[in-house]
C-alpha atoms as a PDB file:
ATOM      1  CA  UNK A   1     -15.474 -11.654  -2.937  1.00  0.00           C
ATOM      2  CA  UNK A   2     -16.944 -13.065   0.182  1.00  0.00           C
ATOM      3  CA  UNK A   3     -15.190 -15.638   2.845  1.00  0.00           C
ATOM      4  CA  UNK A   4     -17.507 -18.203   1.836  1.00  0.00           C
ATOM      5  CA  UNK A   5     -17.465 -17.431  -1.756  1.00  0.00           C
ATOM      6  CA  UNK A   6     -13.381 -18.109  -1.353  1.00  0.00           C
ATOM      7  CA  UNK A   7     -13.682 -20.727   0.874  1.00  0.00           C
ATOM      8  CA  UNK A   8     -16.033 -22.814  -1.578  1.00  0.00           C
ATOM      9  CA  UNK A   9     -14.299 -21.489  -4.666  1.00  0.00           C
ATOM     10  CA  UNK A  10     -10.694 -22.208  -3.631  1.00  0.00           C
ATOM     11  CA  UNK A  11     -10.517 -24.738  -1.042  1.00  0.00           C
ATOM     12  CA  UNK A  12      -8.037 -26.719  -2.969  1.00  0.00           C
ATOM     13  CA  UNK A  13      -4.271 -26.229  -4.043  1.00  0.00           C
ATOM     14  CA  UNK A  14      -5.173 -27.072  -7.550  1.00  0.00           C
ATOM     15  CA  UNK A  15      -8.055 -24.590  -7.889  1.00  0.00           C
ATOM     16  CA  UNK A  16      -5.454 -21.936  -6.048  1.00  0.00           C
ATOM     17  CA  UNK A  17      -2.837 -22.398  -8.904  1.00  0.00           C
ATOM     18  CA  UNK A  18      -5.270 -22.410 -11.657  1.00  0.00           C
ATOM     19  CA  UNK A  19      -6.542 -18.880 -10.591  1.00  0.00           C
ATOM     20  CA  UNK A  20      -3.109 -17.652 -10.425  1.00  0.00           C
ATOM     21  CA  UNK A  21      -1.938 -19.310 -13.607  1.00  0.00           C
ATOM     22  CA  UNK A  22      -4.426 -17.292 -15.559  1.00  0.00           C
ATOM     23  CA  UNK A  23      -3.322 -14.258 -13.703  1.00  0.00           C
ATOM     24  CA  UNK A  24      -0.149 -14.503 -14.190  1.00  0.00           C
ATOM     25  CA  UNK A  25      -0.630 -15.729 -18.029  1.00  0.00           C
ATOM     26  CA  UNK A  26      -3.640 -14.379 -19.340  1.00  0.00           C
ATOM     27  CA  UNK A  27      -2.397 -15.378 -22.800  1.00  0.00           C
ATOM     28  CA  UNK A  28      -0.787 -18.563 -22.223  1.00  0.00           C
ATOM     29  CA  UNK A  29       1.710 -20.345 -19.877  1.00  0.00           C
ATOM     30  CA  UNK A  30       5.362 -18.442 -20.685  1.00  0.00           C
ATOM     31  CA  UNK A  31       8.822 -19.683 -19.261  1.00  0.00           C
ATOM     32  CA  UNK A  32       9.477 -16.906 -16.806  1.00  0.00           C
ATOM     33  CA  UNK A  33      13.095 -17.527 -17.272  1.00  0.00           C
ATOM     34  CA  UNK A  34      13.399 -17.161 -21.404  1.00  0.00           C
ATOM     35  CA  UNK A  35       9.544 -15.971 -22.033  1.00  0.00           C
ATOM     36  CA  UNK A  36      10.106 -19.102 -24.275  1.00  0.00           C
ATOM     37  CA  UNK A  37       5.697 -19.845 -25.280  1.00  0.00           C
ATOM     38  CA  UNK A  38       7.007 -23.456 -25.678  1.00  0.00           C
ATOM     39  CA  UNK A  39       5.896 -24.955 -22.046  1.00  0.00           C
ATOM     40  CA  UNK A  40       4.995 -28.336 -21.552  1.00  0.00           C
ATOM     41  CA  UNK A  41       3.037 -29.688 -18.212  1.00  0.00           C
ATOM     42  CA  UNK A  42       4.504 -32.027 -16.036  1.00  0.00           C
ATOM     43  CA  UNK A  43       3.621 -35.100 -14.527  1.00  0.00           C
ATOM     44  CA  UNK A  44       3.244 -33.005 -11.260  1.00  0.00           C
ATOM     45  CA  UNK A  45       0.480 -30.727 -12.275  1.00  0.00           C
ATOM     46  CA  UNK A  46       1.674 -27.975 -10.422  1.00  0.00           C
ATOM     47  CA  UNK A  47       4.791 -28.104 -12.623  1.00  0.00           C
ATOM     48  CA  UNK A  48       6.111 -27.072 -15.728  1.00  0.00           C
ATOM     49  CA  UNK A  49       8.993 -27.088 -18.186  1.00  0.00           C
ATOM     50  CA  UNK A  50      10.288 -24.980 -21.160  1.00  0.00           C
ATOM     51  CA  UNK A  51      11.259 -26.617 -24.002  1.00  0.00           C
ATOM     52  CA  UNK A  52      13.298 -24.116 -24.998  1.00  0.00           C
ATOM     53  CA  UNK A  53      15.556 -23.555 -21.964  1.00  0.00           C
ATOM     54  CA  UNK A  54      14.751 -26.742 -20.267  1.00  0.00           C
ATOM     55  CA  UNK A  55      13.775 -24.527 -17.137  1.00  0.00           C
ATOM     56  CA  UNK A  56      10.976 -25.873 -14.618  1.00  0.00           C
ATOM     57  CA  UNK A  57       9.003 -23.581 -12.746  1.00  0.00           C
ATOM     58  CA  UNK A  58       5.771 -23.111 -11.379  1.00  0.00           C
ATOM     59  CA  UNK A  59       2.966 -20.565 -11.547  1.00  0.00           C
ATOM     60  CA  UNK A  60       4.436 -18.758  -7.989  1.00  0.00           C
ATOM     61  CA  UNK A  61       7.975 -19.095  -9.197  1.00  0.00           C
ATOM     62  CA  UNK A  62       9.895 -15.699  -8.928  1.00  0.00           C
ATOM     63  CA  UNK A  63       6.811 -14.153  -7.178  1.00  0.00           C
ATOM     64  CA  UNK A  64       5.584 -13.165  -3.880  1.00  0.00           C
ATOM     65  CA  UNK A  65       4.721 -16.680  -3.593  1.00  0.00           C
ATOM     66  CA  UNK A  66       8.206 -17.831  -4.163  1.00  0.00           C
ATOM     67  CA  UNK A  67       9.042 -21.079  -1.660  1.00  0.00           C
ATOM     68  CA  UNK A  68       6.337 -20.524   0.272  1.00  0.00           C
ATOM     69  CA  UNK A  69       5.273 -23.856   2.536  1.00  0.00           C
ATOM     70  CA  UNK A  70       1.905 -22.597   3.088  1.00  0.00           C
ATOM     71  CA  UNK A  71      -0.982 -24.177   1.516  1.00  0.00           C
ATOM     72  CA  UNK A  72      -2.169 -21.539  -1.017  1.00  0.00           C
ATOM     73  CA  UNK A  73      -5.702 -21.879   0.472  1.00  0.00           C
ATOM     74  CA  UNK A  74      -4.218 -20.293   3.323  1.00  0.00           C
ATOM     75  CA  UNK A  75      -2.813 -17.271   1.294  1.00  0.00           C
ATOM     76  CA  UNK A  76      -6.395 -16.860  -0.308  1.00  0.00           C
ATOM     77  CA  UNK A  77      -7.519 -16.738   2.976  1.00  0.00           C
ATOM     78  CA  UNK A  78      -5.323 -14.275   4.333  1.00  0.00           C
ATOM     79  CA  UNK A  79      -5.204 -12.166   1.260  1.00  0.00           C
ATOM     80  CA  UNK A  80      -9.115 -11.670   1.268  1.00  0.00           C
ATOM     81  CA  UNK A  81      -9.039 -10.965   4.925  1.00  0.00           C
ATOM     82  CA  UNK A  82      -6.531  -7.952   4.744  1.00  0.00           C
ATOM     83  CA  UNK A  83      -8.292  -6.338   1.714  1.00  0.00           C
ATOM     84  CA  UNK A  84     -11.445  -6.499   3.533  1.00  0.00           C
ATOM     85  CA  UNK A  85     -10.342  -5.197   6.610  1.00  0.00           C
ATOM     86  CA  UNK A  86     -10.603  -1.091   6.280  1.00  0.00           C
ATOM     87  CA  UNK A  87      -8.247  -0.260   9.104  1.00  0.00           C
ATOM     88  CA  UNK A  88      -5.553  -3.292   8.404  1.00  0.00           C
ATOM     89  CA  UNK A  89      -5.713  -6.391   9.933  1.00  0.00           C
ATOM     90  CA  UNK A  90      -2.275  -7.401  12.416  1.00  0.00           C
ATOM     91  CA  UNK A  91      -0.185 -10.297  12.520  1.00  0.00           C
ATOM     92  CA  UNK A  92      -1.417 -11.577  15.638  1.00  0.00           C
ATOM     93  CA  UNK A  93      -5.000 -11.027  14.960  1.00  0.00           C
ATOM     94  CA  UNK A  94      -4.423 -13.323  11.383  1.00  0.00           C
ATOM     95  CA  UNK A  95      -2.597 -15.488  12.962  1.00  0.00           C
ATOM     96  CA  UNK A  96      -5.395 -16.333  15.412  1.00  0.00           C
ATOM     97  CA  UNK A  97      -8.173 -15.938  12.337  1.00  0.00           C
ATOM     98  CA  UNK A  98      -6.535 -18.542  10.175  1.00  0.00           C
ATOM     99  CA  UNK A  99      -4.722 -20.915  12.636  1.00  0.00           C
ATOM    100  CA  UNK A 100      -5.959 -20.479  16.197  1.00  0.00           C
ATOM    101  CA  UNK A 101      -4.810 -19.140  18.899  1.00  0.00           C
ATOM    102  CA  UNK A 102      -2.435 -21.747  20.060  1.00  0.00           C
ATOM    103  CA  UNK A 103      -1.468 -22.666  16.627  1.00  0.00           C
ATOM    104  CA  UNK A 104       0.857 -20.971  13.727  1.00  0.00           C
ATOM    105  CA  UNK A 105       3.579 -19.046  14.462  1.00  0.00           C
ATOM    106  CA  UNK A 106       3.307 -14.762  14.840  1.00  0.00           C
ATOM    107  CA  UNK A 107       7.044 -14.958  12.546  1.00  0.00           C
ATOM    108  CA  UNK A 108       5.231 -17.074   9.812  1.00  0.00           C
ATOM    109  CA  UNK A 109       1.973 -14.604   9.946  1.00  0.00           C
ATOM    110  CA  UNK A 110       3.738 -11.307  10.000  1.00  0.00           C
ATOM    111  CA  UNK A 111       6.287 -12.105   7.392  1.00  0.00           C
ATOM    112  CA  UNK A 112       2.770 -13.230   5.373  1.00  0.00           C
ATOM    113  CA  UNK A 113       1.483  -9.840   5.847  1.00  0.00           C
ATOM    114  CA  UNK A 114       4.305  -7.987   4.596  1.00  0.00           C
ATOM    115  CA  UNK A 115       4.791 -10.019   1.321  1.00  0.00           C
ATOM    116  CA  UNK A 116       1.399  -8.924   0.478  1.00  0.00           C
ATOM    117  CA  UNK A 117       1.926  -5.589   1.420  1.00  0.00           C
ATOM    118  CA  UNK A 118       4.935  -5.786  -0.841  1.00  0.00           C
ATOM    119  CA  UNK A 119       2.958  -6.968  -3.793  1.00  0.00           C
ATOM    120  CA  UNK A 120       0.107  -3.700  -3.202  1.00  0.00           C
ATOM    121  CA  UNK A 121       3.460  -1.420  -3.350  1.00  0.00           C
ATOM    122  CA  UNK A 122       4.103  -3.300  -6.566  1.00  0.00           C
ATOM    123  CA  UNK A 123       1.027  -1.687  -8.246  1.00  0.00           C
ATOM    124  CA  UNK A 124       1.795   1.333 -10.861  1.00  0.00           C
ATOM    125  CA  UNK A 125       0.734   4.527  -9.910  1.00  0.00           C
ATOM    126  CA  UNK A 126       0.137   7.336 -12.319  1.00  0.00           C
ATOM    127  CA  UNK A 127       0.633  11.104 -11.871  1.00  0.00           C
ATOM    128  CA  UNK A 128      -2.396  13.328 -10.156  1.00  0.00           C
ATOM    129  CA  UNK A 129      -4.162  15.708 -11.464  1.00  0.00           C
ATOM    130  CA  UNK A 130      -7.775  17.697 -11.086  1.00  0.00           C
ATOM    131  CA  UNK A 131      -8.481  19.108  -7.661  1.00  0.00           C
ATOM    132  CA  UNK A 132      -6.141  17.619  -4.935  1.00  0.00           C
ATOM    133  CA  UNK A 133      -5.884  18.322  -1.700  1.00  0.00           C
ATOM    134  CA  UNK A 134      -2.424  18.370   0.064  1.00  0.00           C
ATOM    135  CA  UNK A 135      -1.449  17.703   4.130  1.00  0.00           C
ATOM    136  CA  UNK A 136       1.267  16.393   6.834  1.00  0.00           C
ATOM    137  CA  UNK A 137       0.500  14.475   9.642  1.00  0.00           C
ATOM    138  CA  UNK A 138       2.716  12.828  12.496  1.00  0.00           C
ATOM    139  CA  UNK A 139       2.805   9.159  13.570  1.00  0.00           C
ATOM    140  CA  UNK A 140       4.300   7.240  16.674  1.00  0.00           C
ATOM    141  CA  UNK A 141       4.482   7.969  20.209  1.00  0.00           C
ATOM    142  CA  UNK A 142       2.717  10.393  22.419  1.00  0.00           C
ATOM    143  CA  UNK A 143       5.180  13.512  22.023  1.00  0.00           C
ATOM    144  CA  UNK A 144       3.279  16.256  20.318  1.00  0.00           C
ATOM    145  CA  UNK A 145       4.352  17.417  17.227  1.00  0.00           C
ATOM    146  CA  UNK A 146       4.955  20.770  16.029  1.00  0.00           C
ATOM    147  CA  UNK A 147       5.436  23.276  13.322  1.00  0.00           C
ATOM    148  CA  UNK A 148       7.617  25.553  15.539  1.00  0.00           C
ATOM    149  CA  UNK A 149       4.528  27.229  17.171  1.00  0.00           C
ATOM    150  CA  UNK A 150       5.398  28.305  20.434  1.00  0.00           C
ATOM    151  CA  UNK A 151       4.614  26.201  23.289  1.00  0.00           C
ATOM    152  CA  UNK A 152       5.511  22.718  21.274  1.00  0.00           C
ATOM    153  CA  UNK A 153       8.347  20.590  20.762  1.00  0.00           C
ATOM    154  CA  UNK A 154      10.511  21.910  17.615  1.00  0.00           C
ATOM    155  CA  UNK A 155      10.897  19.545  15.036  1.00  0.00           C
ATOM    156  CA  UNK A 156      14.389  18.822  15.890  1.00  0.00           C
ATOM    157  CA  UNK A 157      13.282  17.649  19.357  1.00  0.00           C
ATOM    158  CA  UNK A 158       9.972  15.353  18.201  1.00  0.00           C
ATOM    159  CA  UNK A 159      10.134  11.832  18.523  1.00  0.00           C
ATOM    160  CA  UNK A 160       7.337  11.640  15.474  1.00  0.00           C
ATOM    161  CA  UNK A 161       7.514  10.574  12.412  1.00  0.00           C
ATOM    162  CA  UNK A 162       6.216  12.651   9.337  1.00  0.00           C
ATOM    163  CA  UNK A 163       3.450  11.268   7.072  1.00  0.00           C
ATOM    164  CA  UNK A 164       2.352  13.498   3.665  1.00  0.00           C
ATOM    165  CA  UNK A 165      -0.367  13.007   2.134  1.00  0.00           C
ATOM    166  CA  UNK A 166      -1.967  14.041  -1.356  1.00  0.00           C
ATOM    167  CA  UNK A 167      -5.533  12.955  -2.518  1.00  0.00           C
ATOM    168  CA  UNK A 168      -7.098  13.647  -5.623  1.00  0.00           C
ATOM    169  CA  UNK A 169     -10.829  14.349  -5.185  1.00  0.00           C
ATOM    170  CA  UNK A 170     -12.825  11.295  -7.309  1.00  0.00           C
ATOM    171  CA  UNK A 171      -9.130   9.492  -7.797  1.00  0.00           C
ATOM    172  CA  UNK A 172      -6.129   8.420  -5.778  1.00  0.00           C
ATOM    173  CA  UNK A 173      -4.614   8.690  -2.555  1.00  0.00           C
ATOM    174  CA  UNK A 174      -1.014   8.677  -1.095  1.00  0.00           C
ATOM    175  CA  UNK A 175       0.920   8.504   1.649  1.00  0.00           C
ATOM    176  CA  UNK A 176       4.782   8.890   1.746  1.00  0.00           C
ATOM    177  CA  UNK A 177       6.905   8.611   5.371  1.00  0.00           C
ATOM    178  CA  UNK A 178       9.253  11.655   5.065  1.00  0.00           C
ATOM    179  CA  UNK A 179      12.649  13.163   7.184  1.00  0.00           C
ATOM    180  CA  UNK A 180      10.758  16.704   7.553  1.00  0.00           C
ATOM    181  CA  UNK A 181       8.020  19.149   6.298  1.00  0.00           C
ATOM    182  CA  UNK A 182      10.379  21.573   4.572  1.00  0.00           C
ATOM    183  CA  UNK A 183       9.614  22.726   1.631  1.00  0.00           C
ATOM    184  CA  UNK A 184      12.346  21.101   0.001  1.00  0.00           C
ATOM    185  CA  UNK A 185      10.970  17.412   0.836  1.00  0.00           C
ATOM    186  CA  UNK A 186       7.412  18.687  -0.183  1.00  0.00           C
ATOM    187  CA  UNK A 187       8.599  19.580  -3.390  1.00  0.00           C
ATOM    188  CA  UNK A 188      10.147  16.156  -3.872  1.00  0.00           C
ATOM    189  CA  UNK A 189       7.113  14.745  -3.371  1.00  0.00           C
ATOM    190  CA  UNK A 190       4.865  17.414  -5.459  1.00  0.00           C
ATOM    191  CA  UNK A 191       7.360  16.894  -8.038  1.00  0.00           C
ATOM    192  CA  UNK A 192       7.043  12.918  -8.262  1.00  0.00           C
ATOM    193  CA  UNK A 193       3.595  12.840  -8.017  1.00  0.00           C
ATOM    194  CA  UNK A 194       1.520  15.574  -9.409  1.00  0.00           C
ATOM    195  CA  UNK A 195       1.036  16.370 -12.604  1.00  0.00           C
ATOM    196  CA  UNK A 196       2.379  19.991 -14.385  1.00  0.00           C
ATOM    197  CA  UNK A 197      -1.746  20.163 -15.705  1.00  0.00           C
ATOM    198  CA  UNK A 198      -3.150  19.728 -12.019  1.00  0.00           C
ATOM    199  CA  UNK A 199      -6.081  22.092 -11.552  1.00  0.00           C
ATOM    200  CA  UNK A 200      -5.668  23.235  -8.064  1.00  0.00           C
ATOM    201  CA  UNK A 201      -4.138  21.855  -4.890  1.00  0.00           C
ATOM    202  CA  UNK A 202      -5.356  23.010  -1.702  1.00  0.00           C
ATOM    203  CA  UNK A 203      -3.909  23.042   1.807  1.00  0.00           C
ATOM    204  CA  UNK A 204      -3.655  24.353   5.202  1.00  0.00           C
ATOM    205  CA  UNK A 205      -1.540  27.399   5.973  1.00  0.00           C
ATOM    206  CA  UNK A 206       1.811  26.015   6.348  1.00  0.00           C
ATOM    207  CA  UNK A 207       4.561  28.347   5.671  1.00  0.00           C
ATOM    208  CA  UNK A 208       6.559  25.979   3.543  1.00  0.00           C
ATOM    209  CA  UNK A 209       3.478  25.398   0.845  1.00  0.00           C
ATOM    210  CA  UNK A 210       4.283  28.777  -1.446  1.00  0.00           C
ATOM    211  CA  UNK A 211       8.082  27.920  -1.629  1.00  0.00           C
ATOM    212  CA  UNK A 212       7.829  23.814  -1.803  1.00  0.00           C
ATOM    213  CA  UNK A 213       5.137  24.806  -4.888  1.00  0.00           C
ATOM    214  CA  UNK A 214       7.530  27.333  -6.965  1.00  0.00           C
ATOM    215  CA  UNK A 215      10.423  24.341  -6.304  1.00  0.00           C
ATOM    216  CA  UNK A 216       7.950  21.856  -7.771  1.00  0.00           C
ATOM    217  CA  UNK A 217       7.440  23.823 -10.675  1.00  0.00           C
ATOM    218  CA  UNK A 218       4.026  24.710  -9.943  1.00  0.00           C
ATOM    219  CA  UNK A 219       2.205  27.861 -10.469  1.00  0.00           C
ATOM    220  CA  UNK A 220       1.137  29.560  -6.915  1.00  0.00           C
ATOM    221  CA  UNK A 221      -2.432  30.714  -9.119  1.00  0.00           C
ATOM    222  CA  UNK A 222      -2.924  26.881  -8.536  1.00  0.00           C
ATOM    223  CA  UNK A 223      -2.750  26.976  -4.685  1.00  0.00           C
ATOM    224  CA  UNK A 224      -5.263  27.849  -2.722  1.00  0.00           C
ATOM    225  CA  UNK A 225      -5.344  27.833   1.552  1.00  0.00           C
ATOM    226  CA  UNK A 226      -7.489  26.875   4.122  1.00  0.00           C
ATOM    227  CA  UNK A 227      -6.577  28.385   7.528  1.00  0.00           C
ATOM    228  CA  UNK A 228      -7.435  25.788  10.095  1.00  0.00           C
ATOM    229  CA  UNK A 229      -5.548  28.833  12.738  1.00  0.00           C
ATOM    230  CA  UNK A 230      -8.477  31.019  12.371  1.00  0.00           C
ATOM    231  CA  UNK A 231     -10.972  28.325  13.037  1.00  0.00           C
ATOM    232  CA  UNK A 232     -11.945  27.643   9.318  1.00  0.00           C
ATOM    233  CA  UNK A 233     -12.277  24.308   8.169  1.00  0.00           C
ATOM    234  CA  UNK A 234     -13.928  24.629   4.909  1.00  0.00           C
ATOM    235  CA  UNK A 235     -14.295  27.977   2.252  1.00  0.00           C
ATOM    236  CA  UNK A 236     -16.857  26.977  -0.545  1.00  0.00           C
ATOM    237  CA  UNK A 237     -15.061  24.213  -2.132  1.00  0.00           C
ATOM    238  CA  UNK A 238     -11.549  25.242  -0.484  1.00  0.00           C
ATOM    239  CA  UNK A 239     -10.831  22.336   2.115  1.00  0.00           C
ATOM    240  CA  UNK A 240      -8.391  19.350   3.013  1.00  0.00           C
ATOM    241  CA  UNK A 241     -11.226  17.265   4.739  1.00  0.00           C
ATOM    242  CA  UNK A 242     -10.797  14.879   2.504  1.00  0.00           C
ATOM    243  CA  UNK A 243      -7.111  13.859   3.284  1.00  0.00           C
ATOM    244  CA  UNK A 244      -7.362  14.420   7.068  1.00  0.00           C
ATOM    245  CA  UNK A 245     -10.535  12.007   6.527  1.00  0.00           C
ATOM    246  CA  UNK A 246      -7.402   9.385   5.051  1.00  0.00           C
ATOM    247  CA  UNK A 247      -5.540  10.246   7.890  1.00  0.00           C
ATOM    248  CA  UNK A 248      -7.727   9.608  10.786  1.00  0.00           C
ATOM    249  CA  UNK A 249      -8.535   5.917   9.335  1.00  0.00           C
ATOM    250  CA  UNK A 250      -4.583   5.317   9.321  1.00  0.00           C
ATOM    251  CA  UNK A 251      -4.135   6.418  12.729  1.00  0.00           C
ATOM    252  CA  UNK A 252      -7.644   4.406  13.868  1.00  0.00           C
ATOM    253  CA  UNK A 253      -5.523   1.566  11.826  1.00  0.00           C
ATOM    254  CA  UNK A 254      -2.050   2.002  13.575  1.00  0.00           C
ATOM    255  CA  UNK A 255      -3.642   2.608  16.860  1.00  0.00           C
ATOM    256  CA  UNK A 256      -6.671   0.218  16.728  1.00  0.00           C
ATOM    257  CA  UNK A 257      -5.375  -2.740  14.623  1.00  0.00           C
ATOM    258  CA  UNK A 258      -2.153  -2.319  14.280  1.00  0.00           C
ATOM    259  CA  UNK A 259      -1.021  -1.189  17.689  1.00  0.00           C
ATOM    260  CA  UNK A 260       2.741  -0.375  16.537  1.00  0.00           C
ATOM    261  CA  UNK A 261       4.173   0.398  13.700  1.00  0.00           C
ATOM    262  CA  UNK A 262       8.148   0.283  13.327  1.00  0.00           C
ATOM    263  CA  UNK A 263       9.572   3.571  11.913  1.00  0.00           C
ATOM    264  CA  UNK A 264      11.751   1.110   9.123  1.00  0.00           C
ATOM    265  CA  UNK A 265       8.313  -0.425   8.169  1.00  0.00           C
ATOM    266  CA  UNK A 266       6.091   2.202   8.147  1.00  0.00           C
ATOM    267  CA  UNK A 267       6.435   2.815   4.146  1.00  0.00           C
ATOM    268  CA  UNK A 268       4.375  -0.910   3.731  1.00  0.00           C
ATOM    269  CA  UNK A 269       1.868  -0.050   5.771  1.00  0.00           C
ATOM    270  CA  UNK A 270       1.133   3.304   4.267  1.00  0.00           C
ATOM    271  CA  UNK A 271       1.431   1.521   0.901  1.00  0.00           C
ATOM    272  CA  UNK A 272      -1.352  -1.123   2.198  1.00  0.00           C
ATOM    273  CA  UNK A 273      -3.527   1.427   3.379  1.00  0.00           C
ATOM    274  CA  UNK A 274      -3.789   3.238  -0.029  1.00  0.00           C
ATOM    275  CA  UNK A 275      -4.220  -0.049  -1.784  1.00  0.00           C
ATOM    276  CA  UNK A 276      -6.975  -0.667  -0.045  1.00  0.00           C
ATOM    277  CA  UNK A 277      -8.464   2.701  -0.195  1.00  0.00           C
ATOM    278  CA  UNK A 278      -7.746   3.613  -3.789  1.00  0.00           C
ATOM    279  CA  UNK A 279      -9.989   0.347  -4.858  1.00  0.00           C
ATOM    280  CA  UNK A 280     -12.428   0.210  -2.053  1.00  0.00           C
ATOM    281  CA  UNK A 281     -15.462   0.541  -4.406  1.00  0.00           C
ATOM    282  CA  UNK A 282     -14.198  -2.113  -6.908  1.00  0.00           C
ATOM    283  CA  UNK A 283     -15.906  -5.301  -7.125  1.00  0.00           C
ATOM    284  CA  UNK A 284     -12.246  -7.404  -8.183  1.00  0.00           C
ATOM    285  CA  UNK A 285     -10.198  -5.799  -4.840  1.00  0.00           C
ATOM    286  CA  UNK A 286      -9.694  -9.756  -4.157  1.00  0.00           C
ATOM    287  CA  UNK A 287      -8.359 -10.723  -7.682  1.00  0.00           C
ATOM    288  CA  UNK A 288      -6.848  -7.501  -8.191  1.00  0.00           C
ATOM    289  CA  UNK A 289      -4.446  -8.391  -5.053  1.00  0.00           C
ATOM    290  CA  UNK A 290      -3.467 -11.775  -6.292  1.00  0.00           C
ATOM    291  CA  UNK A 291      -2.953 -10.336  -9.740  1.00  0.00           C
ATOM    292  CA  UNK A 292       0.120  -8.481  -8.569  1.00  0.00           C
ATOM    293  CA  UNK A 293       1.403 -10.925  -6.335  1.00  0.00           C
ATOM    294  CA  UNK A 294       1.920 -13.029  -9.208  1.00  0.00           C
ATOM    295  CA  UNK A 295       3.791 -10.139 -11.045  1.00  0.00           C
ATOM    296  CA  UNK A 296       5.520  -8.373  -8.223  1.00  0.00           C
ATOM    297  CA  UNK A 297       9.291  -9.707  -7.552  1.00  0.00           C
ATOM    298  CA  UNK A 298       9.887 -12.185  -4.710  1.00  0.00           C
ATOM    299  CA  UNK A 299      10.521 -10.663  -0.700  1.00  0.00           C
ATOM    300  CA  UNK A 300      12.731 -12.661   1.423  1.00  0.00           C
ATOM    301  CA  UNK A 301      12.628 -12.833   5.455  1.00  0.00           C
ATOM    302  CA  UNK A 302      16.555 -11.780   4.747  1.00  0.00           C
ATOM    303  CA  UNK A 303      15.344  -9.158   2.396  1.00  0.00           C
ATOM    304  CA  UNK A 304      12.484  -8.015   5.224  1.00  0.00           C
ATOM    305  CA  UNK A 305      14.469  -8.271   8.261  1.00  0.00           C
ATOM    306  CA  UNK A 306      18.083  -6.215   7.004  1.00  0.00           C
END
């Protein structure tokens, strides 16, 4: 959807809640607390009550919504501008979109952003498969990072913070922040996410690839290597362009919108970022967002902040 599409379509509370009822309920209003199909509507509109459990609720009850003072045109709002923005959209810069820039609080916008990054984490991911393509990367400050070559800063002595990646070719892509590149923690990760039927999964020449595979349970017939050391980049088909592509538009994201990422939140931005990309050709990106942030359980600031 468009801005002015959302701005004509759900410019009031009622509209908001009606979208999100049918959401939430696509087969009927259910008592969240007793899944009791017995609800009756309240005077309030915005209101209901079971008649089974005498429980009254609301459509954002229990959900990322959950006692939220903002007008829910304002949560459209903001949820259409961070699934449009391809590199992530800050606090400050939403803040200043939606309020002004001597209005609204940065508190009020950033915790905002992060319960909708919570809801994207919400969404189910399946197990890869086909042709994927396998990397690391490093995030935060300007130490260089290393692999133990000489001439750089061991790993034990880097101040960055290690981001794998995995991307299917034609399917999904993820990102997990992780203690090291060992092969132990790749296999965690191989082992969690890719499927025993995979195809092939191709990466650069890091040492710990053969051994984090045979951990994973993977066969090494399925690996093959593309060795950036010697200068090559691609070998027919053989190449991880695709998920240093993903990784360049994070770090254009953490360096150009976001500015600064905290190591203790990095996790929901890396979860926003392949949200966004996974669905970037779909048409419902806007509903698809709402639709899990009226399934996803409730973040508090408490919650956010420990």
């Amino acid at each position: 959807m468009t801005l002015p599409e959302v701005t004509m379509q759900f410019s009031t509370e009622a509209r908001c809640r009606e979208l999100l009822e049918r959401l939430r309920w696509p087969e009927g209003v259910m008592c969240p607390r007793c899944k009791d199909s017995r609800v009756s509507r309240m005077k309030d509109y915005a209101r209901f009550e079971c008649v089974g459990c005498e429980y009254q609720f609301t459509v954002t009850s229990g959900t990322i919504f959950h006692d939220t003072h903002l007008p829910m045109p304002i949560w459209f709002l903001s949820v259409l501008l961070i699934c449009e923005a391809k590199k992530g959209m800050s606090a400050n810069q939403l803040r200043r979109t939606i309020w002004g820039e001597h209005r609204g609080s940065y508190k009020t916008a950033w915790y905002l952003c992060h319960r909708i990054r919570s809801a994207m984490a919400s969404a189910e991911k399946v197990m890869l498969d086909g042709t994927l393509e396998m990397d690391e990367t490093f995030v935060g400050g300007r130490q260089r990072s290393t692999r133990g070559h000489a001439g750089r800063i061991p790993y034990s002595e880097s101040n960055k913070i290690p981001v794998i990646g995995i991307k299917q070719r034609g399917g999904e892509l993820r990102f997990f922040k992780a203690e090291d590149v060992k092969s132990g923690t790749l296999a965690k990760y191989i082992k969690e996410n890719v499927s025993e039927d995979v195809d092939l999964i191709m990466t650069d020449e890091w040492q710990a690839y053969p051994s984090a595979l045979d951990k994973a349970g993977q066969s090494r017939s399925k690996h093959k290597t593309v060795k950036h050391r010697d200068g090559i980049y691609a070998d027919g088909d053989i190449t991880t362009n695709g998920i240093e592509s993903a990784f360049s538009l994070l770090k254009r994201g953490i360096v150009g919108s976001w500015h600064k990422v905290s190591a203790k939140h990095l996790p929901a931005y890396l979860e926003e970022m392949t949200f966004r990309f996974n669905r970037r050709g779909r048409a419902d990106l806007f509903i698809d967002t709402l639709r899990h942030m009226v399934t996803a359980d409730p973040l508090t600031f408490e919650n956010l902040t420990a």
